[in-house]
Protein backbone atom coordinates (compact mmCIF):
# COMPACT_ATOMS: atom_id res chain seq x y z
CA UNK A 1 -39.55 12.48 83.13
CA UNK A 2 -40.00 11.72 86.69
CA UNK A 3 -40.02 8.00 86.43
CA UNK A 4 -37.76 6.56 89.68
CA UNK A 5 -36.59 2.86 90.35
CA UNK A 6 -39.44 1.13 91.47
CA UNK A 7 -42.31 2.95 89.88
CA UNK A 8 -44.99 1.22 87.74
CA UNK A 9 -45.80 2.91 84.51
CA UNK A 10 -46.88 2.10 80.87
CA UNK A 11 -46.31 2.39 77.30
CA UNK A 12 -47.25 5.01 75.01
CA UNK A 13 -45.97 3.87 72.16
CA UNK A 14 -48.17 1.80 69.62
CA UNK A 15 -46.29 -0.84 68.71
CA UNK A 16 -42.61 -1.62 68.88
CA UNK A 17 -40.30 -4.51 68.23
CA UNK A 18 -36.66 -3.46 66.87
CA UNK A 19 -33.85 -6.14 65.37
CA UNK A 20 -33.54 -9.02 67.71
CA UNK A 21 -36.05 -8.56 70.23
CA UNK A 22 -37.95 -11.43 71.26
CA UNK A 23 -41.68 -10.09 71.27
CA UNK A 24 -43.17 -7.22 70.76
CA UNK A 25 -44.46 -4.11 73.20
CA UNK A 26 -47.88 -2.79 72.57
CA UNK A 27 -49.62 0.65 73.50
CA UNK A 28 -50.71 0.02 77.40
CA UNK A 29 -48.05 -2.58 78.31
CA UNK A 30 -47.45 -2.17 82.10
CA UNK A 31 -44.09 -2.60 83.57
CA UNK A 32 -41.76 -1.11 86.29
CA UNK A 33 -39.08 0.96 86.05
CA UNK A 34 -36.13 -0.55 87.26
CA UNK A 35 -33.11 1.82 86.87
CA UNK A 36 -31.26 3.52 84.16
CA UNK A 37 -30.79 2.14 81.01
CA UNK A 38 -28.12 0.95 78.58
CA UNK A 39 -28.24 4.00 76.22
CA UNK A 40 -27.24 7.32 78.54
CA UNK A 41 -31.16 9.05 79.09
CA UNK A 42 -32.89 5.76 78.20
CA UNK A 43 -34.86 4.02 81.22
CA UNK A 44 -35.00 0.52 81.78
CA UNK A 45 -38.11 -1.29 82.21
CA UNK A 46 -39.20 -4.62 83.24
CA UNK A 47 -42.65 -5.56 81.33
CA UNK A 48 -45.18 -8.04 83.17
CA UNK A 49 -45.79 -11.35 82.60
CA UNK A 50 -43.27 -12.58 79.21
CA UNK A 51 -42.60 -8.80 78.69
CA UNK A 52 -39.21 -8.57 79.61
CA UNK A 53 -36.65 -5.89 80.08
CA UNK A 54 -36.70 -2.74 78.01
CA UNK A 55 -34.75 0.47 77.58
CA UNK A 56 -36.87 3.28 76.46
CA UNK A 57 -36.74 6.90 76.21
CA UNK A 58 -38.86 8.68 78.55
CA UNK A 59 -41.09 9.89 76.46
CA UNK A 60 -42.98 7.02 75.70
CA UNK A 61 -43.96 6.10 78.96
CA UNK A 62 -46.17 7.24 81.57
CA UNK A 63 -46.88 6.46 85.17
CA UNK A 64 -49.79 3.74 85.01
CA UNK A 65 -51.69 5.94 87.37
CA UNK A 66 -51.94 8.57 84.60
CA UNK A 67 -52.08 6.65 80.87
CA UNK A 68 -55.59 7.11 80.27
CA UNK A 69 -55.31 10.91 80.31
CA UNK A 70 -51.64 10.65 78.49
CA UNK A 71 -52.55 8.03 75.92
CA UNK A 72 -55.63 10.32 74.94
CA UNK A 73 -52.88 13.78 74.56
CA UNK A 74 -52.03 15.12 70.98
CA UNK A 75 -48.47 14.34 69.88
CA UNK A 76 -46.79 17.01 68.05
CA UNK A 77 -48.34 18.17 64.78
CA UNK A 78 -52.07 17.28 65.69
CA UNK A 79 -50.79 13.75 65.07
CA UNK A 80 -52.45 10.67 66.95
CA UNK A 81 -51.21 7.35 67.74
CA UNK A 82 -52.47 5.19 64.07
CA UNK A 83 -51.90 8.36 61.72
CA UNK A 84 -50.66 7.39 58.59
CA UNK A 85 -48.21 10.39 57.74
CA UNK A 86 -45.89 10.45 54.46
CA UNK A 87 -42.27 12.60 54.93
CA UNK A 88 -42.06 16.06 52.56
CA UNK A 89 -38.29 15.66 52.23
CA UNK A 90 -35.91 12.92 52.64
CA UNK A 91 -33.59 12.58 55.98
CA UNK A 92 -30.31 10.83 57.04
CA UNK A 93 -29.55 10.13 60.11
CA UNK A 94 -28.48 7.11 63.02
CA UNK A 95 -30.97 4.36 64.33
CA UNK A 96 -30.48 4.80 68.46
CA UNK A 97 -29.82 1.17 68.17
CA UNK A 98 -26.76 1.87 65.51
CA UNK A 99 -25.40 4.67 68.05
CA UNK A 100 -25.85 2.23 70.98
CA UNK A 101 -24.15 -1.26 69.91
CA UNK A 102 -22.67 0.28 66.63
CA UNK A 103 -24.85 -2.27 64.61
CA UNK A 104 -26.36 -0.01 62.18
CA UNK A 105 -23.78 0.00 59.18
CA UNK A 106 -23.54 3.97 58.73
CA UNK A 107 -26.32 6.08 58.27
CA UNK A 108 -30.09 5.22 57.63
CA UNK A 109 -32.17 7.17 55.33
CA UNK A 110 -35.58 7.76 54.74
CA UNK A 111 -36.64 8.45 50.74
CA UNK A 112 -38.92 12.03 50.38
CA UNK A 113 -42.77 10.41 50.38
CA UNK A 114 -42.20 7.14 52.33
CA UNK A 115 -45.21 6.51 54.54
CA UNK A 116 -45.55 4.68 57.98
CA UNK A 117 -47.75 4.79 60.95
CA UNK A 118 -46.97 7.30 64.04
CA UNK A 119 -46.41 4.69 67.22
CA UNK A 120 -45.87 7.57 69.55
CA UNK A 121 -44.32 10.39 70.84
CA UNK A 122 -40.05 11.10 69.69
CA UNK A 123 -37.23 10.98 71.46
CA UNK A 124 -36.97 14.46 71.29
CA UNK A 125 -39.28 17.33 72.04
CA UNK A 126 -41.51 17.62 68.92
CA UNK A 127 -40.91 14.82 66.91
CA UNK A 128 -43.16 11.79 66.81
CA UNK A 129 -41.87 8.19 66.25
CA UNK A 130 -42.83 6.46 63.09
CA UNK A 131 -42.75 3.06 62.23
């Protein structure tokens, strides 16, 4: 929240790159805000330098004034940005990228016990994003 046209802010997520992006963006990435994005309560951003333009959720940015007190927050659960975590219990569900562009072929699951790596805070309040 918060984040207006024209303000400078920064990731907070680890790592990302989904299907067909052209590079990557990394924890710390500074960009600025420049308007709503594609996907209704997404924000877009334009990275520095080769960054490019992103839609992102809200949640994993902050205003570059504040990241060194936000990237150093809990996430939900105790969790950390690098956690390895493992799901209890399988899930099915739709890719934002699937709801977006219809892309994703039906719903995605996720077997019980398949690991990743937390990148960051969810898209929703509680939830961390895994990748």
């Amino acid at each position: 929240g918060g984040h207006s046209c024209g303000s400078r802010v920064r990731s907070l997520a680890a790592y990302l790159r989904p299907p067909g992006a052209s590079r990557e963006l990394w924890l710390g990435d500074a960009g600025t805000v420049v308007g709503p994005g594609d996907v209704l309560g997404k924000i877009a951003v334009r990275f520095d330098g080769e960054g490019g333009e992103w839609n992102l959720w809200p949640g994993m940015l902050c205003r570059a004034s504040t990241y060194n007190s936000a990237v150093a927050e809990r996430l939900p659960g105790s969790l950390c940005r690098g956690d390895r975590v493992r799901t209890s219990a399988g899930h099915i569900g739709l890719r934002s990228r699937a709801i977006a562009d219809g892309s994703g072929g039906g719903p995605q699951s996720i077997d019980p016990s398949q690991e990743g790596t937390v990148v960051g805070p969810g898209h929703a309040d509680g939830h961390v994003l895994v990748h």
